[in-house]
N, C-alpha and C. Protein backbone atom coordinates (compact mmCIF):
# COMPACT_ATOMS: atom_id res chain seq x y z
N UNK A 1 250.61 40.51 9.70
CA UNK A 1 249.40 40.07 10.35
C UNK A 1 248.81 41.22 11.14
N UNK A 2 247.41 41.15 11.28
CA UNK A 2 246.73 42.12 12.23
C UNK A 2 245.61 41.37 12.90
N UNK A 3 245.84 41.15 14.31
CA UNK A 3 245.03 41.07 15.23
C UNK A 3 243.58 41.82 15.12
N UNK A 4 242.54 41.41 15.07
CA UNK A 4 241.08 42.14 14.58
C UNK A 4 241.11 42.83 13.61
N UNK A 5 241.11 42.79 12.36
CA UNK A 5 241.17 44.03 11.35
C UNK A 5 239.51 44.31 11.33
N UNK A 6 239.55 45.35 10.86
CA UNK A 6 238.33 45.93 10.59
C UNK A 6 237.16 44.83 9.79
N UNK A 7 236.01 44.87 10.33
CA UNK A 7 234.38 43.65 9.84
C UNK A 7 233.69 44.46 9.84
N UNK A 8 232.91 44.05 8.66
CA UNK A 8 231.53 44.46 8.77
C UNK A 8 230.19 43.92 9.86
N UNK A 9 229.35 44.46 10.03
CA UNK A 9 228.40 44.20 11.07
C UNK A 9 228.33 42.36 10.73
N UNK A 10 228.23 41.85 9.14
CA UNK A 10 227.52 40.20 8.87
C UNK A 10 229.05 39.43 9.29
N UNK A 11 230.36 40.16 9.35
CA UNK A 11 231.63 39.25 9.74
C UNK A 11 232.54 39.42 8.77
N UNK A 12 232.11 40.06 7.85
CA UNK A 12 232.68 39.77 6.16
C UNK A 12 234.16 41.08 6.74
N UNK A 13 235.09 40.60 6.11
CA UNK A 13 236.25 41.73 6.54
C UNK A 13 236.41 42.80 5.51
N UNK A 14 236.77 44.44 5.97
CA UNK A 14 236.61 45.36 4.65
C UNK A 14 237.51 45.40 4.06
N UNK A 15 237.40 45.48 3.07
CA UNK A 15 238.28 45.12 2.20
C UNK A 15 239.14 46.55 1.72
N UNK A 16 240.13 45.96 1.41
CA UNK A 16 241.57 47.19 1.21
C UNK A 16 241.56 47.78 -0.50
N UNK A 17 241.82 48.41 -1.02
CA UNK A 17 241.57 49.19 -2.16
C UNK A 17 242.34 47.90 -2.81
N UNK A 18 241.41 47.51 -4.37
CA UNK A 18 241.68 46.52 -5.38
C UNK A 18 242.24 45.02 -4.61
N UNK A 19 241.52 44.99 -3.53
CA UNK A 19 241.25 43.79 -3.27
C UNK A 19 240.53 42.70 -3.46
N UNK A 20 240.49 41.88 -4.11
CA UNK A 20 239.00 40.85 -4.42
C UNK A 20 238.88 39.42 -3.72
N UNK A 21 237.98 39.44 -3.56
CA UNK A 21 237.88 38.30 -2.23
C UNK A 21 237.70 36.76 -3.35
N UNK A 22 238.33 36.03 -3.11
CA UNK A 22 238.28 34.67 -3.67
C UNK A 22 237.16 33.31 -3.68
N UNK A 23 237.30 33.47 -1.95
CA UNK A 23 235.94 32.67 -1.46
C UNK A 23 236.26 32.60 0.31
N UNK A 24 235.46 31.76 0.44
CA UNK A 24 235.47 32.12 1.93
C UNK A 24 234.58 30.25 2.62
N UNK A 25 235.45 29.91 3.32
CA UNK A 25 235.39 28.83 3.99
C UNK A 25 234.58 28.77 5.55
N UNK A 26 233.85 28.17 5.65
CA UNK A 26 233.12 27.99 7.20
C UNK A 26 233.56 26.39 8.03
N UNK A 27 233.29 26.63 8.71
CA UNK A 27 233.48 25.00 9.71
C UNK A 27 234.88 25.10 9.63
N UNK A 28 235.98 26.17 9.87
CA UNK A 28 237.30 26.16 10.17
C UNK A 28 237.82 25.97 11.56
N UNK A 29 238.46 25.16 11.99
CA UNK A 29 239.36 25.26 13.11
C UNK A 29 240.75 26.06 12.88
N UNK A 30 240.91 27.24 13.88
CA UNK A 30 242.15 28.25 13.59
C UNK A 30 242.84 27.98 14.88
N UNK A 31 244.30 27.99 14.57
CA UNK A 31 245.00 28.40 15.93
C UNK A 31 245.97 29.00 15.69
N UNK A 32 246.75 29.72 16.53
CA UNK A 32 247.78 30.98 15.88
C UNK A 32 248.62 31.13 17.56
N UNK A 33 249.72 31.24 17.56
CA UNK A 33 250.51 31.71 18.74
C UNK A 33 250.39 33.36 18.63
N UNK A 34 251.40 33.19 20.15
CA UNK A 34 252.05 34.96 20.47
C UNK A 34 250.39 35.91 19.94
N UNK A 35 249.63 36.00 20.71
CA UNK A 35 248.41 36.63 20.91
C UNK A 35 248.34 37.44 21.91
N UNK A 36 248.80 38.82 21.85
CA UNK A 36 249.09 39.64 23.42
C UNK A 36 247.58 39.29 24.41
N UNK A 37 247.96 39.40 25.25
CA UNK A 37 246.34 39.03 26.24
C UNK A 37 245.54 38.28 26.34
N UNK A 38 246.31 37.19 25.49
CA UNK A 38 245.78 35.66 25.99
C UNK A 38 246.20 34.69 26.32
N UNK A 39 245.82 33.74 27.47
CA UNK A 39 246.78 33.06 28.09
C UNK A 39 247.68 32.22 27.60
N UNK A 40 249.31 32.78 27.52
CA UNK A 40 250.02 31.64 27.37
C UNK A 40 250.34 32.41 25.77
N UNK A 41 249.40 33.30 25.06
CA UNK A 41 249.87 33.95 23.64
C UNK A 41 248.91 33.19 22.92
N UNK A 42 248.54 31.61 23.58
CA UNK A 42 247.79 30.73 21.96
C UNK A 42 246.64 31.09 22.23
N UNK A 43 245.65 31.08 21.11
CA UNK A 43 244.56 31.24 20.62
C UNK A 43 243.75 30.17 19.79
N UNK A 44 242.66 29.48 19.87
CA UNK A 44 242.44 28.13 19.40
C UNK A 44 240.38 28.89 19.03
N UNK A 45 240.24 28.91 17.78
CA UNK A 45 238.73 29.16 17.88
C UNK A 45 238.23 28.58 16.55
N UNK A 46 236.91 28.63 16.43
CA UNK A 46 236.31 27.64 15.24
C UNK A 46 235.78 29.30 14.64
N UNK A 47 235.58 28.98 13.05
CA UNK A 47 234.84 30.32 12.47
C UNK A 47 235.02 29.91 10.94
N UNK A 48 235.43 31.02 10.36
CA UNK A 48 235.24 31.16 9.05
C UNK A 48 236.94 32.14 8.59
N UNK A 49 237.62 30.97 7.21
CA UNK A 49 238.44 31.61 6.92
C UNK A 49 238.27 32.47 5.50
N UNK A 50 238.17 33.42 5.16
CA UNK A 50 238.34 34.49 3.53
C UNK A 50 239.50 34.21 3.24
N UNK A 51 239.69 34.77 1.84
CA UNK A 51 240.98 34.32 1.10
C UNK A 51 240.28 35.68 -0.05
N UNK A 52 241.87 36.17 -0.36
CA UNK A 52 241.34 37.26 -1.01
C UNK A 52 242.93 37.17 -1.95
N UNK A 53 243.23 38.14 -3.08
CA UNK A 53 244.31 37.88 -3.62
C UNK A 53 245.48 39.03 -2.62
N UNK A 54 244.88 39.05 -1.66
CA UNK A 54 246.01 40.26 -0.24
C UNK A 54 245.97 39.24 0.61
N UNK A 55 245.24 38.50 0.82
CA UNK A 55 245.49 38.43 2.14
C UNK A 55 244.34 36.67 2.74
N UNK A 56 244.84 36.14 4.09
CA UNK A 56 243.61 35.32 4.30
C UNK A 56 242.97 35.82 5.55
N UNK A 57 241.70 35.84 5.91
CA UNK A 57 241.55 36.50 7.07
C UNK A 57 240.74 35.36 7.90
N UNK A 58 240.69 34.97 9.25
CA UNK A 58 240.27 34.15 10.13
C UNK A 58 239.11 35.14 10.77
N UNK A 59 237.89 34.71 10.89
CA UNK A 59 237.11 35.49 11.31
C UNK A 59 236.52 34.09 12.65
N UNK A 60 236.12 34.71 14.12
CA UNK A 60 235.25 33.58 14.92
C UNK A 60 234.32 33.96 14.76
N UNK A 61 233.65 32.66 15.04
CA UNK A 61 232.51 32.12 14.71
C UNK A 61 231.70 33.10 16.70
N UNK A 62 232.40 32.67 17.31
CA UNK A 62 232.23 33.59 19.06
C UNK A 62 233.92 34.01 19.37
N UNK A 63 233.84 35.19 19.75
CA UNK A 63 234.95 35.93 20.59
C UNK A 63 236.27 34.52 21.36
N UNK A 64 236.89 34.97 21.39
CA UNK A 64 238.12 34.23 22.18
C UNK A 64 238.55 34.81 23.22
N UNK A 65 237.64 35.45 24.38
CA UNK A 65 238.63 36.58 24.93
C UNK A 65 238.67 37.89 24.07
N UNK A 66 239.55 38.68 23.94
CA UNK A 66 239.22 40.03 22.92
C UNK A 66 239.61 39.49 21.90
N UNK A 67 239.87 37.97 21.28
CA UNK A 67 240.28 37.69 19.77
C UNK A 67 239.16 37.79 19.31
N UNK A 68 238.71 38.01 17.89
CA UNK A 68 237.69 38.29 17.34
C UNK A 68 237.75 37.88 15.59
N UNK A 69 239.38 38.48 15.33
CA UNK A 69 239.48 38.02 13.91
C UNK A 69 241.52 37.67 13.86
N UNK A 70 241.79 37.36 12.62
CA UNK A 70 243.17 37.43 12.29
C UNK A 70 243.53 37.61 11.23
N UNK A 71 243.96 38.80 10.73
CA UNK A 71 244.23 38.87 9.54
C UNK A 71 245.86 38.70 8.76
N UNK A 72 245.82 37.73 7.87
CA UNK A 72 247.49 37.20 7.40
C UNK A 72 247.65 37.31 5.74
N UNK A 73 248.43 38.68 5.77
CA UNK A 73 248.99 38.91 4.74
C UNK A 73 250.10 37.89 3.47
N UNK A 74 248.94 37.59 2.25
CA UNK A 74 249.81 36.45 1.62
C UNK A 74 251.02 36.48 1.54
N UNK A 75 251.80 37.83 1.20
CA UNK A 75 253.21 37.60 1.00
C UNK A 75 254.03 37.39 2.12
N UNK A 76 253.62 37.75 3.25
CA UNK A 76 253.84 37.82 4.83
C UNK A 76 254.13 36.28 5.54
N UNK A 77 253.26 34.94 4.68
CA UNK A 77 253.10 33.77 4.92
C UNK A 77 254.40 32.81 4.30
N UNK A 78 254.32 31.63 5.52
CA UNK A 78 255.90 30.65 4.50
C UNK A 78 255.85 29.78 5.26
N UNK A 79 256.49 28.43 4.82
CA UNK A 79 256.13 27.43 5.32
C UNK A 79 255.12 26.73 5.48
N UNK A 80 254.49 27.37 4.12
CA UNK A 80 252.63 26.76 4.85
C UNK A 80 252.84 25.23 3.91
N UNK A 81 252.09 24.49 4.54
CA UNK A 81 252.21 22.67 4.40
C UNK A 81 250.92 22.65 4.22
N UNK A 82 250.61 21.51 3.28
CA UNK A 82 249.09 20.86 3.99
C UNK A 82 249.48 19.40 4.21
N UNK A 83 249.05 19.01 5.33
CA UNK A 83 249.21 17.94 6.35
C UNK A 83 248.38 16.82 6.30
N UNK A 84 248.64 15.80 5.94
CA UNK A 84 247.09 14.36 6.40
C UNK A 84 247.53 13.54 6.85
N UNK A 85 247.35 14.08 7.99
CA UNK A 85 246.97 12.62 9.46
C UNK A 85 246.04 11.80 9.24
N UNK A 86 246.75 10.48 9.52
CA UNK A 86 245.72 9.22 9.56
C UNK A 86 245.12 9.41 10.62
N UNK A 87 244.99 10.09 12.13
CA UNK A 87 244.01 9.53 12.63
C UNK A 87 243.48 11.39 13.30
N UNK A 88 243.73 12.04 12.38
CA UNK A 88 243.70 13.20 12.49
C UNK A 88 242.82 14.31 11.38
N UNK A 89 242.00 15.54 11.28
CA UNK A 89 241.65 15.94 10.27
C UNK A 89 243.00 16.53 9.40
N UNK A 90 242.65 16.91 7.91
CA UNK A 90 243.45 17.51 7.20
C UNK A 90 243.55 18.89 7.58
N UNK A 91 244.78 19.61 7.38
CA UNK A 91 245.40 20.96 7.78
C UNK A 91 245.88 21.43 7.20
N UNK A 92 246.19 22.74 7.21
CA UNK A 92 247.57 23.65 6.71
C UNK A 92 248.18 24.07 8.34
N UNK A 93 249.50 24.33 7.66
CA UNK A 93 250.29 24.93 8.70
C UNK A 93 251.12 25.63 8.21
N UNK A 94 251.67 26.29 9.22
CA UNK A 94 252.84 27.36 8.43
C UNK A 94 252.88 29.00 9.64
N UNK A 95 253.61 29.46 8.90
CA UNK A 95 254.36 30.86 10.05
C UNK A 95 253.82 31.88 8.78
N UNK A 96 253.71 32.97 10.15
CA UNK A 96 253.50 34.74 8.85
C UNK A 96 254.44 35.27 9.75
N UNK A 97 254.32 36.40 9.67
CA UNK A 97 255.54 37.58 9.69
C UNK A 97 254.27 38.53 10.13
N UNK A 98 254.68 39.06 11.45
CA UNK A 98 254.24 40.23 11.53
C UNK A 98 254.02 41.45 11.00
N UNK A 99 253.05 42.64 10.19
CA UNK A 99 253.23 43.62 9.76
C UNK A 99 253.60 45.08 10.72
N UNK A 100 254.98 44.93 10.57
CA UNK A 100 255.52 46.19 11.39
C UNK A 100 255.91 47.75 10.98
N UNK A 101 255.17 48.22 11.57
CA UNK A 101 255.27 49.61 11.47
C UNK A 101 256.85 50.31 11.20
N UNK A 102 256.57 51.22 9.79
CA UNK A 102 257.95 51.09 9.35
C UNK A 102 258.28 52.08 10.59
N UNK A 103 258.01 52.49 11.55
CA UNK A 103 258.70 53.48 12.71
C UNK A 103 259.19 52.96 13.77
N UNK A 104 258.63 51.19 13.80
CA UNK A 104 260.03 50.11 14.53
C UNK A 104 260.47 49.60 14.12
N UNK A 105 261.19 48.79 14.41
CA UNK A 105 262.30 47.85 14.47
C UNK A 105 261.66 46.44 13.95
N UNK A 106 261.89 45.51 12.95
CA UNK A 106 261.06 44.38 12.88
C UNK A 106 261.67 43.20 13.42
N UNK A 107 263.26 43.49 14.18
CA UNK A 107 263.95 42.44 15.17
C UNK A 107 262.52 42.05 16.31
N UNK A 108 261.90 43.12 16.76
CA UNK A 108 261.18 42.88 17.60
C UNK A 108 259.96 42.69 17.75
N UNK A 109 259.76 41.78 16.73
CA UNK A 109 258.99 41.01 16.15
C UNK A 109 259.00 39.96 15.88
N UNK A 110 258.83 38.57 16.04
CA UNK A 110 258.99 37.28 16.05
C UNK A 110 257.36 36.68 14.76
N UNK A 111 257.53 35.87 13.67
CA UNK A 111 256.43 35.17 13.00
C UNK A 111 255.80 34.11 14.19
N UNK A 112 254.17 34.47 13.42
CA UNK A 112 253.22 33.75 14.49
C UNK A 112 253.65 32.17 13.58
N UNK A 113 252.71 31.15 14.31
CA UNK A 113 252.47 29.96 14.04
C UNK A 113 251.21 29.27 13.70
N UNK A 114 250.68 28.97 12.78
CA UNK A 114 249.43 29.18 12.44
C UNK A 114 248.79 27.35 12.35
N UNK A 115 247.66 27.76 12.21
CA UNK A 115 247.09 26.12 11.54
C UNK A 115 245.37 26.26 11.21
N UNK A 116 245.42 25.83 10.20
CA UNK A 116 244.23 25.83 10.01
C UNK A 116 243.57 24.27 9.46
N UNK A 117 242.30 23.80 10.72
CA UNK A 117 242.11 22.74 10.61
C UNK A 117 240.48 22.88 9.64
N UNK A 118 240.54 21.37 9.21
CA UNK A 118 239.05 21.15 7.90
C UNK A 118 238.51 20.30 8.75
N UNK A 119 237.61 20.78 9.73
CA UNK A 119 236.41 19.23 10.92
C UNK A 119 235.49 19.51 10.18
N UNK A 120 234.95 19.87 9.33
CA UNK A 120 233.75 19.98 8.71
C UNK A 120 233.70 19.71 6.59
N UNK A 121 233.93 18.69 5.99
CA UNK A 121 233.77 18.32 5.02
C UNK A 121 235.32 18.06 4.22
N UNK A 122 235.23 18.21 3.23
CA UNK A 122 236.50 18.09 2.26
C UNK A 122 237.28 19.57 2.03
N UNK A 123 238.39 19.35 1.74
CA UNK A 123 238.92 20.63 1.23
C UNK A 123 239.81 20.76 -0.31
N UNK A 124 239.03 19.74 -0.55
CA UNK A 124 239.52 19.54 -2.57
C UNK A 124 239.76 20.70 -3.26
N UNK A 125 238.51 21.93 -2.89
CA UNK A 125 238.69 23.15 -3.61
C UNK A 125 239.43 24.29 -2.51
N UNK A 126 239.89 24.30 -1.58
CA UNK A 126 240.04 25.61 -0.84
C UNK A 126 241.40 24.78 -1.29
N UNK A 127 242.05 23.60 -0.92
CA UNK A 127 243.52 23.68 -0.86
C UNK A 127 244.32 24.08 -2.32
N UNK A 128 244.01 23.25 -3.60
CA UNK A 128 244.38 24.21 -5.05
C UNK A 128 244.59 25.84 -5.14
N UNK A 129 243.33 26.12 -4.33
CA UNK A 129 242.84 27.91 -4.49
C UNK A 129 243.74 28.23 -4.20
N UNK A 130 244.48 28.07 -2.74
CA UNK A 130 244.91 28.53 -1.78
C UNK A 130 246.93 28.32 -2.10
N UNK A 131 246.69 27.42 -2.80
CA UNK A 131 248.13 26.97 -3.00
C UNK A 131 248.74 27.97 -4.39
N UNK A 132 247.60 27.93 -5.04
CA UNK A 132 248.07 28.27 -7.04
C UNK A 132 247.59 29.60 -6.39
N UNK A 133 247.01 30.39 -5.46
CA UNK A 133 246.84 31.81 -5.10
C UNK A 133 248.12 32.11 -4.61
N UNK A 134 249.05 31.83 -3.63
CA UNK A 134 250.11 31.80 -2.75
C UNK A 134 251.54 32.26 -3.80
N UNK A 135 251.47 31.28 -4.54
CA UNK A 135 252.25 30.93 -5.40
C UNK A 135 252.53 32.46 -6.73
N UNK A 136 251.23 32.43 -6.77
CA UNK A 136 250.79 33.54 -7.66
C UNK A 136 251.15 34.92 -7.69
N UNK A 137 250.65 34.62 -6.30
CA UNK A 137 251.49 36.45 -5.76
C UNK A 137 252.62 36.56 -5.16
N UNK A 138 253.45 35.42 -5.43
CA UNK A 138 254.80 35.38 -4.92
C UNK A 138 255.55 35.53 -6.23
N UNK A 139 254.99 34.74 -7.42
CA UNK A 139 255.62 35.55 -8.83
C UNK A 139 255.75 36.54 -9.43
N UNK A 140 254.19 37.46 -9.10
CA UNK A 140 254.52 38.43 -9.70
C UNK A 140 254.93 39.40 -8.77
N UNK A 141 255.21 38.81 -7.49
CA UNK A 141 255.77 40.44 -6.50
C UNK A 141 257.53 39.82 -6.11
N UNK A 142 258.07 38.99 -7.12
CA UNK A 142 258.80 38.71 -6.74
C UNK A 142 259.93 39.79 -7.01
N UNK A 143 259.98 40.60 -8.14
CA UNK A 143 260.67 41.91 -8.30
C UNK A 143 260.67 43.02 -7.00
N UNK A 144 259.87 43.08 -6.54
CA UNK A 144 259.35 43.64 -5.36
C UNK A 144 260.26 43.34 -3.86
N UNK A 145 260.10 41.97 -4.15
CA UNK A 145 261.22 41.60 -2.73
C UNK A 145 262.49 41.29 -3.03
N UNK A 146 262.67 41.49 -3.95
CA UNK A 146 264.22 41.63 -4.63
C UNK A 146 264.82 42.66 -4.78
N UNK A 147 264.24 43.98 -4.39
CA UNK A 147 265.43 45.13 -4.36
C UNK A 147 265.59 45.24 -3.14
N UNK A 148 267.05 45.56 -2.81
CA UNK A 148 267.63 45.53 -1.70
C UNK A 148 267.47 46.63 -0.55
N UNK A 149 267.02 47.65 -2.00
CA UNK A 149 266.88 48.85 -0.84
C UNK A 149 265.63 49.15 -0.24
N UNK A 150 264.55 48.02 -0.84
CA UNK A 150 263.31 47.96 -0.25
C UNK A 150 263.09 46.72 1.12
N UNK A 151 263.70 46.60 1.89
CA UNK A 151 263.82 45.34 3.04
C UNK A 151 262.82 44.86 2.87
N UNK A 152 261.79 46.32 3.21
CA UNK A 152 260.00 45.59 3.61
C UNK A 152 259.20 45.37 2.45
N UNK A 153 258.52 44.31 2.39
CA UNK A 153 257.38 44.42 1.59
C UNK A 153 256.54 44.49 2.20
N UNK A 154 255.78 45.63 1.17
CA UNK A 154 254.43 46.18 1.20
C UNK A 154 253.14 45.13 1.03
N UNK A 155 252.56 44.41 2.35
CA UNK A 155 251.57 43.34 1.98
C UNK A 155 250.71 43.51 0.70
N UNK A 156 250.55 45.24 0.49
CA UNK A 156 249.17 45.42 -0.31
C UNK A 156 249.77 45.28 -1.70
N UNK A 157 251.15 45.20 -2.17
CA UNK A 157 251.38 44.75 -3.43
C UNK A 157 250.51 43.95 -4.26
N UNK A 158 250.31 42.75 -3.10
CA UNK A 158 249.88 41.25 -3.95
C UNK A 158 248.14 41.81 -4.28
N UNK A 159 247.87 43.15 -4.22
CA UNK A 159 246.74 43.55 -4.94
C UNK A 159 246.78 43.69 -6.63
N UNK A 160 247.92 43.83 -6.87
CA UNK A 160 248.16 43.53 -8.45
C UNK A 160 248.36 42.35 -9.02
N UNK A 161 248.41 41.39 -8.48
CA UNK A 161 248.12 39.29 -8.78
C UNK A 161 246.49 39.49 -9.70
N UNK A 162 247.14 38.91 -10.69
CA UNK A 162 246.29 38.75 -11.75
C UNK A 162 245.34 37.50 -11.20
N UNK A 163 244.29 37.77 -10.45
CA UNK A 163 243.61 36.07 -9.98
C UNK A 163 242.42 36.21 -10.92
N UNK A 164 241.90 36.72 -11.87
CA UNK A 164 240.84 36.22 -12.65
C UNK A 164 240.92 34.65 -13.69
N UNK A 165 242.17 34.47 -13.87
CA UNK A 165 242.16 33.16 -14.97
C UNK A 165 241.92 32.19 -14.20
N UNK A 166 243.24 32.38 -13.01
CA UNK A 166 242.89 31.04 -12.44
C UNK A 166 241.32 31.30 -11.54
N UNK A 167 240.41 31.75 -11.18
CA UNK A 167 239.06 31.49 -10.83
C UNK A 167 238.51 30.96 -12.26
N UNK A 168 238.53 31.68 -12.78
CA UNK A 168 237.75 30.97 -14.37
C UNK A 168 238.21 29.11 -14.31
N UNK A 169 239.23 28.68 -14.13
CA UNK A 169 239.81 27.22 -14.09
C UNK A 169 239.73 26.58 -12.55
N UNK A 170 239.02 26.90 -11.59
CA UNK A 170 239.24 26.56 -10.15
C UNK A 170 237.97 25.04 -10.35
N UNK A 171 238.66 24.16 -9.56
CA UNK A 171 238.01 23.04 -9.65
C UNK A 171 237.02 23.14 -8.03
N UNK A 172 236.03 22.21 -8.37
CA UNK A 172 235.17 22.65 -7.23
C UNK A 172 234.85 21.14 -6.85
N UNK A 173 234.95 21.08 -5.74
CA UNK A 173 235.41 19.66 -5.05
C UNK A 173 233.40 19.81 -4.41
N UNK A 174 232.72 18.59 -4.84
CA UNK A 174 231.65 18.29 -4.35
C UNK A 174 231.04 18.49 -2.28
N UNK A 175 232.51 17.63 -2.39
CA UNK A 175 232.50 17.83 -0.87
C UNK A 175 233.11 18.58 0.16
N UNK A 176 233.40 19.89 -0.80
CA UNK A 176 234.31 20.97 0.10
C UNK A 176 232.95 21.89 0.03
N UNK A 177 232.54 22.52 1.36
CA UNK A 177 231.73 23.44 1.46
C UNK A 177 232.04 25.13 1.30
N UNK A 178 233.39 25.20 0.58
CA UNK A 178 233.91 26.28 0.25
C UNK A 178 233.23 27.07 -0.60
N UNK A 179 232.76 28.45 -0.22
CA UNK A 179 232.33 28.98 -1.32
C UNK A 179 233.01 30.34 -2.25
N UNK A 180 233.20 29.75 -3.03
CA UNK A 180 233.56 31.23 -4.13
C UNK A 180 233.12 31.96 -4.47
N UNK A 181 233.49 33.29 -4.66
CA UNK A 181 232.79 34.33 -4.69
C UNK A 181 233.31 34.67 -6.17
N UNK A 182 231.67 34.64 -6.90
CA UNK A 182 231.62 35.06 -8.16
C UNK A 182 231.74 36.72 -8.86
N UNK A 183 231.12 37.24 -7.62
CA UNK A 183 231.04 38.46 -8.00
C UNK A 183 231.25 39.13 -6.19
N UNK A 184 232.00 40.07 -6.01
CA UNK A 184 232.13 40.61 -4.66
C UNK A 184 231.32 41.17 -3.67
N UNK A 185 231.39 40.49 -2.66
CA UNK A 185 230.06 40.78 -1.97
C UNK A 185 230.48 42.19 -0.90
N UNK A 186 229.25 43.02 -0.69
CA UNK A 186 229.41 43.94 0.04
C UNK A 186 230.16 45.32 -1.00
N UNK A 187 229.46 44.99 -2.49
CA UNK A 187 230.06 45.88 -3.36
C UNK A 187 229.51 47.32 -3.39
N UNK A 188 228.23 47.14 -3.05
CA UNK A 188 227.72 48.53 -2.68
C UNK A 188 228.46 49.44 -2.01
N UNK A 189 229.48 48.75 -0.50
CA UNK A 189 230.18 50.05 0.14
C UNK A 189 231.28 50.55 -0.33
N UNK A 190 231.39 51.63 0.21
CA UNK A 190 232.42 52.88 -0.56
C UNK A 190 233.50 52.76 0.72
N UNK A 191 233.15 51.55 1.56
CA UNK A 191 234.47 51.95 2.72
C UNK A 191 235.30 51.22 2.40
N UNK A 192 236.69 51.20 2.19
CA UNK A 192 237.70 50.83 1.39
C UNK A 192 239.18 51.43 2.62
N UNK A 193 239.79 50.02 2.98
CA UNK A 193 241.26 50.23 3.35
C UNK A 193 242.10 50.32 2.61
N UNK A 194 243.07 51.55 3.34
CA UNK A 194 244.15 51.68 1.93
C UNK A 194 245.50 51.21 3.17
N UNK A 195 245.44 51.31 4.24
CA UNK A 195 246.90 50.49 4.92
C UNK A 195 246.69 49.88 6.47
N UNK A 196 247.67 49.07 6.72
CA UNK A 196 247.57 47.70 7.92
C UNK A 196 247.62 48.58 8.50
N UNK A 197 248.33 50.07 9.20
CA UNK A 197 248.36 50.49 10.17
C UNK A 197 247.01 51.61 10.80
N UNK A 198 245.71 51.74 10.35
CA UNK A 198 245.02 52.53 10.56
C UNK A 198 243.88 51.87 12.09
N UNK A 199 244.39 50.80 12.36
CA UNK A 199 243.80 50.65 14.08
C UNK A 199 245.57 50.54 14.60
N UNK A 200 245.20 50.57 16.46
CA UNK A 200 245.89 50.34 17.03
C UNK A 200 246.18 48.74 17.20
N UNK A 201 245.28 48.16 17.23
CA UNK A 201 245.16 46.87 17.29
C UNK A 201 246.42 46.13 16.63
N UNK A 202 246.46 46.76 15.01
CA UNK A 202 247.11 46.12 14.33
C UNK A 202 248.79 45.84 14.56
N UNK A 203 249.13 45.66 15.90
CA UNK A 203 250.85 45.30 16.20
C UNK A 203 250.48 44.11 17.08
């Protein structure tokens, strides 16, 4: 995970070399623990979540204090649920894993706690996406977290997840205001991340 990753001026997050953005959700409720410099660690803000085949990123809608964005690396994520409360909206939940700098220690590091709430329409199409995406890049990077002498995985692996078929087959729920991205937006720029550690921010 990285606390503010790098946005463009419209909110859109930049994207990391052979990254492709999936779609991108508005009217999100986010909340996330252990937040250095905010009271208590939790963080609770409404905005817009991206989904990309790297990564999901939480962008606010207004500042939280210095929160601004959250970025959560797919392979990094576990435990994620989706939840329906009867007298409650529908959710995901679930823990990530901090992205730690291979020059510490990752004992000292604890996974955040996440949730992401739907107060604004259906989520017929973001939850499939989001589930058969997850899933996806956990198969084919599963060689990856299986050698022993590699502990860490490299978030930016899951840039090689084949996600073109399943977009070609993604069902689109009338009443989910989710939108997919057909073709990548912000393709004109040449600014391109190649790793989590290039702000300070990002611990």
């Amino acid at each position: 995970m990285a606390v503010n990753p790098q946005l463009y001026p419209n909110g859109m997050p930049v994207p990391f070399v052979n990254e492709i953005f999936v779609l991108a959700r508005d009217g999100v409720e986010f909340e996330i623990d252990k937040i250095p410099g905010n009271q208590g660690g939790n963080v609770k803000g409404k905005g817009t979540i991206f989904l990309s085949n790297i990564r999901m990123v939480f962008v606010a809608s207004k500042p939280v204090g210095n929160f601004v964005a959250f970025d959560m690396p797919l392979l990094y994520v576990h435990g994620e649920k989706f939840n329906q409360p009867i007298f409650y909206c529908n959710n995901i939940s679930g823990r990530v894993d901090p992205v730690v700098p291979s020059t510490e220690h990752q004992a000292l590091y604890s996974a955040h706690s996440f949730k992401i709430l739907f107060k604004e329409g259906g989520c017929g199409t973001f939850i499939p996406l989001f589930f058969n995406l997850i899933a996806s890049v956990r198969q084919y990077n599963r060689h990856v977290s299986a050698e022993a002498v590699q502990p860490r995985v490299d978030p930016l692996q899951a840039s090689q997840t084949p996600v073109d078929e399943m977009m070609r087959h993604a069902y689109v729920d009338p009443n989910d205001p989710t939108r997919i991205f057909l073709q990548q937006p912000n393709s004109e720029s040449q600014l391109r991340r190649r790793t989590y550690h290039s702000q300070n921010t990002d611990n």
